[in-house]
C-alpha atoms as a PDB file:
ATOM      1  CA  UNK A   1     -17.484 -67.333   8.658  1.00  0.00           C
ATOM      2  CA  UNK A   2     -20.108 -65.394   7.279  1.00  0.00           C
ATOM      3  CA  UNK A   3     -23.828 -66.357   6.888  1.00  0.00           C
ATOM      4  CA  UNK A   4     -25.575 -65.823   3.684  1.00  0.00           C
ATOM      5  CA  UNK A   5     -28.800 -64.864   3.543  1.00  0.00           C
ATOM      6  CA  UNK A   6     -31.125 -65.796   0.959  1.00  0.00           C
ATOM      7  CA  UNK A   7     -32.339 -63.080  -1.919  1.00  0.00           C
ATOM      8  CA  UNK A   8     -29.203 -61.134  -0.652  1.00  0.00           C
ATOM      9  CA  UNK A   9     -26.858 -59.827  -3.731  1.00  0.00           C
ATOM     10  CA  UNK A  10     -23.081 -59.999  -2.333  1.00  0.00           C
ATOM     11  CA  UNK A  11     -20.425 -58.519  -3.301  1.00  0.00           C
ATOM     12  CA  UNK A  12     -16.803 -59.623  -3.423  1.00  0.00           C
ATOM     13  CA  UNK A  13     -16.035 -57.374  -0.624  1.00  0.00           C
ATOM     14  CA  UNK A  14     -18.693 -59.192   1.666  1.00  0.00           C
ATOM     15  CA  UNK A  15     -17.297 -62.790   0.888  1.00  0.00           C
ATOM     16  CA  UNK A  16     -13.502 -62.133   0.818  1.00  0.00           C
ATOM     17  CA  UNK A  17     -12.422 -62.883   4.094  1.00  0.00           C
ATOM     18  CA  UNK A  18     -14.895 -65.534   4.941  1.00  0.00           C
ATOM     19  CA  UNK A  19     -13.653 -69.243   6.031  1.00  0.00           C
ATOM     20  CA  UNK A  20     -13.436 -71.484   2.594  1.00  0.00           C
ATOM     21  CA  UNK A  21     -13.096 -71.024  -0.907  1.00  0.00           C
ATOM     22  CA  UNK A  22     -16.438 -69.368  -2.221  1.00  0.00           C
ATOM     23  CA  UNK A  23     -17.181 -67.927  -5.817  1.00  0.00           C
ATOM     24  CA  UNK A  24     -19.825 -65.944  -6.826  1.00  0.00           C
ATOM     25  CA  UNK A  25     -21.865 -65.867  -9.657  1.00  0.00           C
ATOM     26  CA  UNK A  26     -24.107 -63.128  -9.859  1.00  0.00           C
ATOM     27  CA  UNK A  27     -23.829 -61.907  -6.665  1.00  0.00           C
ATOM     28  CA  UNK A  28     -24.924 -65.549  -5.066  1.00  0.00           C
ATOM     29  CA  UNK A  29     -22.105 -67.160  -2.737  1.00  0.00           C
ATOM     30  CA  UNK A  30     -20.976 -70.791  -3.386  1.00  0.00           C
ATOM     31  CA  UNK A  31     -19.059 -72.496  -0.771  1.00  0.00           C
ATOM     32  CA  UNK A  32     -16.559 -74.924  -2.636  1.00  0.00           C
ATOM     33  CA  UNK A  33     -15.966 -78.011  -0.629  1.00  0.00           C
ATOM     34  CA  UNK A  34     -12.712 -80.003  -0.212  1.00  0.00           C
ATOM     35  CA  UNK A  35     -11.648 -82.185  -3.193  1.00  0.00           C
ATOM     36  CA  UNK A  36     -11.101 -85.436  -3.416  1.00  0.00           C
ATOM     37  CA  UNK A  37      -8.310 -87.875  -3.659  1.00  0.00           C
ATOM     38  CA  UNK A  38      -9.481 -88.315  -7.307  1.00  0.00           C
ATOM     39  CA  UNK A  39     -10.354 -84.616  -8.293  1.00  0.00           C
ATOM     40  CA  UNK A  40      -6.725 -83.747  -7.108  1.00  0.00           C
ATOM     41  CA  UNK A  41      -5.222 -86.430  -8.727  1.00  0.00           C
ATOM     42  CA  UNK A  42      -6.489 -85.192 -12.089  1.00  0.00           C
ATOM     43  CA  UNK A  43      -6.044 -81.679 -11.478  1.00  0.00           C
ATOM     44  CA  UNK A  44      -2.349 -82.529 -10.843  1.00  0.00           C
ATOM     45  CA  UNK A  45      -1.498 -84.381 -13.579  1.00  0.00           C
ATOM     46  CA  UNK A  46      -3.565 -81.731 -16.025  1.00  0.00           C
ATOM     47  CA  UNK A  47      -1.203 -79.278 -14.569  1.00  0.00           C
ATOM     48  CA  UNK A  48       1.781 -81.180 -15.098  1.00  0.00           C
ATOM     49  CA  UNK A  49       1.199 -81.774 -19.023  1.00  0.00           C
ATOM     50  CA  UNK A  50      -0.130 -78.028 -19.420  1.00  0.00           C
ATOM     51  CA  UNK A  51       2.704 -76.960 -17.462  1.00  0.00           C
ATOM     52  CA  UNK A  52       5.131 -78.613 -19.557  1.00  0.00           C
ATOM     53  CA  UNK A  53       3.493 -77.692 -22.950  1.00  0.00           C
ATOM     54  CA  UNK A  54       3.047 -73.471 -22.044  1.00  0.00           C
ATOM     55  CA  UNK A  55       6.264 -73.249 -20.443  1.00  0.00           C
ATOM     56  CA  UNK A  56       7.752 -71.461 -23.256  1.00  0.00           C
ATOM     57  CA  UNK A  57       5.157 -69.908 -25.022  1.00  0.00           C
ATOM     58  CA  UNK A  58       4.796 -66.975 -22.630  1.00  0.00           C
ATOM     59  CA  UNK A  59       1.569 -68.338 -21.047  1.00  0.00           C
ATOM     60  CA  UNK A  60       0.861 -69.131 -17.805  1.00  0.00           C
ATOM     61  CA  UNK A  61      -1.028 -72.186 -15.812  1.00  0.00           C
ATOM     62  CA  UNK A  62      -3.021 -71.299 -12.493  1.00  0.00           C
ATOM     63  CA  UNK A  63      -4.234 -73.574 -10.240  1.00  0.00           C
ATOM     64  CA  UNK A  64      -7.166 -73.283  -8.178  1.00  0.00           C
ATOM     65  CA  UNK A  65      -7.813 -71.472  -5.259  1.00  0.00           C
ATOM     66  CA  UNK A  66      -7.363 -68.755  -7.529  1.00  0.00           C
ATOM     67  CA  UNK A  67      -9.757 -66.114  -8.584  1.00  0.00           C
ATOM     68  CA  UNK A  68     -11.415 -64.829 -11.873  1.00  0.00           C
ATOM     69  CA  UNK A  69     -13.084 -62.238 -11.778  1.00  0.00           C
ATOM     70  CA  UNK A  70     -15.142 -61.803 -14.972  1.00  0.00           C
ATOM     71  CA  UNK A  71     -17.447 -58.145 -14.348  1.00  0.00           C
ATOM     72  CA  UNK A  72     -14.010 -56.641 -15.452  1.00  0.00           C
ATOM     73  CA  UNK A  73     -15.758 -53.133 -15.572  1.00  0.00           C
ATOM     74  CA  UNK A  74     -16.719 -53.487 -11.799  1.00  0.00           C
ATOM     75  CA  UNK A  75     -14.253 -52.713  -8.456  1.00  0.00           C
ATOM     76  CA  UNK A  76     -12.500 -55.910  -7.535  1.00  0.00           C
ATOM     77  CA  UNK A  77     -14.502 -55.280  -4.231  1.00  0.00           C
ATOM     78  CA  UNK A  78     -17.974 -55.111  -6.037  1.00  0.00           C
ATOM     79  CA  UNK A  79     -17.629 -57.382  -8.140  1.00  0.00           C
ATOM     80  CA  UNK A  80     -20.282 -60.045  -8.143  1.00  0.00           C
ATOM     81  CA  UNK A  81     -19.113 -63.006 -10.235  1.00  0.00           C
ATOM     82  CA  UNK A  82     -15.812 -64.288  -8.780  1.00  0.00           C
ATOM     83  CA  UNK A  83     -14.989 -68.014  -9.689  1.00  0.00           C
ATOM     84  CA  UNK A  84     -12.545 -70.042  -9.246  1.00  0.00           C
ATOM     85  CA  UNK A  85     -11.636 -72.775 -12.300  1.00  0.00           C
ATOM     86  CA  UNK A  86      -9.672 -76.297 -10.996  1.00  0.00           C
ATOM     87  CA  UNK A  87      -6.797 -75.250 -14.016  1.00  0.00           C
ATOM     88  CA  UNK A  88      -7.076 -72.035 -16.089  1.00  0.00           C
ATOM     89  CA  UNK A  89      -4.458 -71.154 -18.901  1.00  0.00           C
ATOM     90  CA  UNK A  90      -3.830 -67.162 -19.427  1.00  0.00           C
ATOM     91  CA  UNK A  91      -1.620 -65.678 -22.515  1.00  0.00           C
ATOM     92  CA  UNK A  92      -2.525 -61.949 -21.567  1.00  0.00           C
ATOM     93  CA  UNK A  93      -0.458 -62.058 -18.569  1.00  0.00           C
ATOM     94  CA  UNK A  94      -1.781 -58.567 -18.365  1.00  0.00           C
ATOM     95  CA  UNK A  95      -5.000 -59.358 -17.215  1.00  0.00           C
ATOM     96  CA  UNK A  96      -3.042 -61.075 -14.384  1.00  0.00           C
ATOM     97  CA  UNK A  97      -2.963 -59.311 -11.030  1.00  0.00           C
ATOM     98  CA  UNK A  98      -1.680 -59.616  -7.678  1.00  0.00           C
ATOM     99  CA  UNK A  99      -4.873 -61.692  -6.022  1.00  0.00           C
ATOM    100  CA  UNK A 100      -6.597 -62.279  -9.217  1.00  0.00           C
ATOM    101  CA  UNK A 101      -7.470 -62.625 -12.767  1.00  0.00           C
ATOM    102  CA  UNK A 102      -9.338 -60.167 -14.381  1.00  0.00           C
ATOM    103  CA  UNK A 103     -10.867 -61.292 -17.786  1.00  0.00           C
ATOM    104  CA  UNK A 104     -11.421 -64.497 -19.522  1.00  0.00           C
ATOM    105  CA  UNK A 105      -8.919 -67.164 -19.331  1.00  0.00           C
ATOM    106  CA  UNK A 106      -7.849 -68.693 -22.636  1.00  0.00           C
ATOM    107  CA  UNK A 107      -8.656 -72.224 -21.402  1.00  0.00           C
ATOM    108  CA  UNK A 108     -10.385 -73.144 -18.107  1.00  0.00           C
ATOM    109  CA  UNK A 109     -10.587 -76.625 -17.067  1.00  0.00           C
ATOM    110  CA  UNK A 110     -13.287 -77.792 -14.429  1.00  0.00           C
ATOM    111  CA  UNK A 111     -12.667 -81.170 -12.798  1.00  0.00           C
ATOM    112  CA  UNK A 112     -16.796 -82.390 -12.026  1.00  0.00           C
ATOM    113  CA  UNK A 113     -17.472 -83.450  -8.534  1.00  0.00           C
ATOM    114  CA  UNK A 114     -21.076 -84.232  -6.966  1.00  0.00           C
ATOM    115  CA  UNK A 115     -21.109 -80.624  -5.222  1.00  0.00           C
ATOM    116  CA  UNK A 116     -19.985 -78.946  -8.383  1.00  0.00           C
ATOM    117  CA  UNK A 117     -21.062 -81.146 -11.054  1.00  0.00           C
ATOM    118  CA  UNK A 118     -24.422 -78.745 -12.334  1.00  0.00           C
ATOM    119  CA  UNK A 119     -23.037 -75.637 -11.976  1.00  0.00           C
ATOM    120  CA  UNK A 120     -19.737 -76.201 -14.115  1.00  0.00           C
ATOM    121  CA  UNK A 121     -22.413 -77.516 -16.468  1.00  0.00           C
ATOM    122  CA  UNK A 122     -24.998 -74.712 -16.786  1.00  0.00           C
ATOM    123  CA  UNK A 123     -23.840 -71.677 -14.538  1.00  0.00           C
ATOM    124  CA  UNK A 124     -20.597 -71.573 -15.294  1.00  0.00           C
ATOM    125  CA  UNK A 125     -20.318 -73.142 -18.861  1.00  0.00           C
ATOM    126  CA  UNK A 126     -22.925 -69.847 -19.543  1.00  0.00           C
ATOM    127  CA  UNK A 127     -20.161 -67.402 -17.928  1.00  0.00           C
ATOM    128  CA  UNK A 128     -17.615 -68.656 -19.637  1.00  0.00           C
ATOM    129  CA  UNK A 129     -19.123 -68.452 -22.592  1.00  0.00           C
ATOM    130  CA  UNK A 130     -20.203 -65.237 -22.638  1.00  0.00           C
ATOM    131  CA  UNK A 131     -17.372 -64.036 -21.166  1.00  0.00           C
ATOM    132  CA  UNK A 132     -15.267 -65.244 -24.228  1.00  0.00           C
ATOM    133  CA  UNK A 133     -13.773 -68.742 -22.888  1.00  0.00           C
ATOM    134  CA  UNK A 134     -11.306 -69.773 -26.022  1.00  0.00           C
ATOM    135  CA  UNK A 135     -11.620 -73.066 -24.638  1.00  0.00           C
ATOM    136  CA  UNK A 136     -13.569 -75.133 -21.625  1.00  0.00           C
ATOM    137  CA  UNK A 137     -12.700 -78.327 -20.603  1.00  0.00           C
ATOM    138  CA  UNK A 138     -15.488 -80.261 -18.700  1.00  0.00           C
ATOM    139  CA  UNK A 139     -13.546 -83.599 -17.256  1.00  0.00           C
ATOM    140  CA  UNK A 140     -15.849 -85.791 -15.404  1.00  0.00           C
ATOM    141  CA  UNK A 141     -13.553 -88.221 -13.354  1.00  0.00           C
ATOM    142  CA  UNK A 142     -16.922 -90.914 -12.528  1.00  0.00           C
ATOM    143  CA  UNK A 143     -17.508 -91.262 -16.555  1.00  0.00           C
ATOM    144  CA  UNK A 144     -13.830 -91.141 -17.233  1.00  0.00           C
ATOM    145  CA  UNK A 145     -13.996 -88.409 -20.042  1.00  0.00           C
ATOM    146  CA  UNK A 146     -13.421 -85.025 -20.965  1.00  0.00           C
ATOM    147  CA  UNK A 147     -15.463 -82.754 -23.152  1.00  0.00           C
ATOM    148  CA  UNK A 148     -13.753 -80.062 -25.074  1.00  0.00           C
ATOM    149  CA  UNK A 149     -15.611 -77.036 -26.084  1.00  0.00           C
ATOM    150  CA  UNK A 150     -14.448 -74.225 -28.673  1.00  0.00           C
ATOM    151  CA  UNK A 151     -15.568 -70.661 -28.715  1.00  0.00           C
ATOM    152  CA  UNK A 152     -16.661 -68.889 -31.639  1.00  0.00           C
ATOM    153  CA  UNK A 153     -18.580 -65.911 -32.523  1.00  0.00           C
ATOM    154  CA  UNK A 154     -19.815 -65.449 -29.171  1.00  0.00           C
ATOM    155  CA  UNK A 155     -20.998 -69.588 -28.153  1.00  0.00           C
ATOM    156  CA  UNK A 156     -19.137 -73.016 -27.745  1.00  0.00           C
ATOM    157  CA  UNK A 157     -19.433 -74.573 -31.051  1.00  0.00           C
ATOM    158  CA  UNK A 158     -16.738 -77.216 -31.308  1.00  0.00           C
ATOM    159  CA  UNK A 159     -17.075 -80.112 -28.983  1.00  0.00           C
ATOM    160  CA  UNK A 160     -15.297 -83.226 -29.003  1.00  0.00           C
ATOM    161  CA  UNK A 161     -15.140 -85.920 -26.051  1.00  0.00           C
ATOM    162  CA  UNK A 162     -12.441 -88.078 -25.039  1.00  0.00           C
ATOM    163  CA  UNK A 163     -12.109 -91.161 -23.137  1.00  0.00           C
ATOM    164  CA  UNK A 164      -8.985 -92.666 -21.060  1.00  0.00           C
ATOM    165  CA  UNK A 165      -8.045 -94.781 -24.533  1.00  0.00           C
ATOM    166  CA  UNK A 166      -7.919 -91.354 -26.412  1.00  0.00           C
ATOM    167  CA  UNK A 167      -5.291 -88.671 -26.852  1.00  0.00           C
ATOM    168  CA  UNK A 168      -7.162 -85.357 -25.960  1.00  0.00           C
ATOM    169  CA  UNK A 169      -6.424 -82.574 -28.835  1.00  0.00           C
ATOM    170  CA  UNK A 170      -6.601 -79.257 -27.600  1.00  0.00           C
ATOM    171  CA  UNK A 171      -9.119 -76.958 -30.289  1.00  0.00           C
ATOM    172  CA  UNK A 172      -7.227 -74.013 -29.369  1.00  0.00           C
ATOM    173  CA  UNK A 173      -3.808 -75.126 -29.807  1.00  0.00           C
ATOM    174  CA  UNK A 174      -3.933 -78.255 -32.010  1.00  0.00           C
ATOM    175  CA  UNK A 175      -0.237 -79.395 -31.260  1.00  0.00           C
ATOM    176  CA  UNK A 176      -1.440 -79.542 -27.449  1.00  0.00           C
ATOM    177  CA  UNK A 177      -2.471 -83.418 -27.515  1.00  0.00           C
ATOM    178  CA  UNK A 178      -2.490 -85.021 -23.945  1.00  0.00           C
ATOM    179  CA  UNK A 179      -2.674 -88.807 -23.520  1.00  0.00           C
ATOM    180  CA  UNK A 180      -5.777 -89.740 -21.381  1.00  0.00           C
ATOM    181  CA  UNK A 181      -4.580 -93.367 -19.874  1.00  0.00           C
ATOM    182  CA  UNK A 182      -3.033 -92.029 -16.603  1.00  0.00           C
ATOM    183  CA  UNK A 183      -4.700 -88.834 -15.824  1.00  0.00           C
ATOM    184  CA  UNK A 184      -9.053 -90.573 -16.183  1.00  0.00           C
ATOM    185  CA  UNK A 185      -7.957 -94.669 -15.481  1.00  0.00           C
ATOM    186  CA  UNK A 186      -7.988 -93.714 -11.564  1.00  0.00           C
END
């Protein structure tokens, strides 16, 4: 594994065959640590209802480790803001290459944990958003919720926040509803 050095810019090229998952976000590596028991747990069952409801509608559901790179008008080796989203939903399957995606998901769901809690929040909420996000999910397992935000015009302006009694209602696609009592009462 690589070493990063402080005030260094990196590139995609410097961090791609390091040990771990990393992302980068403007050029500044992040080391993702393992998830937890309860992180995975709602990851999976996310998956399974998203699965389920895009299965024919010619979209597809990723599952992290699985990058997006949004400087679209950079290499894929110098590209300097690489994530990687817990769930992401694409409809463009055309933006969809070989090692990674290159463009804004339609929906990307984080799944908060204490290392990545403030940076889904502010650095990456900010990329998403100005990358063109349809649709972020923010789902904090400890405060059993899940925030929904809608894009429009260029900023998140539809929230809504759901609880493990509620029946989540995608903003995107309203028919998507997803009961919270299994996937947040861990």
């Amino acid at each position: 594994m690589q070493k990063e050095e402080p005030d260094k810019v990196y590139y995609y090229k410097d961090i791609k065959h390091w040990e771990g998952n990393w992302e980068l976000i403007d050029g500044i590596p992040y080391l993702l640590a393992s998830p937890s028991y309860e992180h995975q747990y709602v990851v999976g069952e996310l998956h399974l209802e998203l699965a389920s409801y895009f299965k024919n509608r010619g979209c597809r559901v990723i599952l992290s480790p699985f990058d997006v790179q949004l400087d679209i008008n950079e290499p894929e080796d110098e590209a300097k803001t690489v994530l990687q989203p817990d769930l992401l939903v694409v409809c463009d399957t055309n933006k969809i290459t070989k090692n990674r995606l290159k463009g804004a998901p339609d929906i990307v769901i984080e799944v908060l944990s204490a290392s990545t809690g403030i940076r889904d929040r502010n650095q990456k909420y900010y990329l998403y958003e100005k990358n063109g996000v349809k649709e972020y999910w923010i789902v904090d397992p400890s405060n059993r919720t899940v925030e929904v935000l809608g894009w429009k015009d260029g900023y998140f302006q539809k929230r809504a926040v759901f609880g493990p009694e509620d029946t989540l209602v995608s903003i995107l696609y309203p028919d998507l509803q997803i009961n919270l009592a299994n996937i947040l009462n861990i």
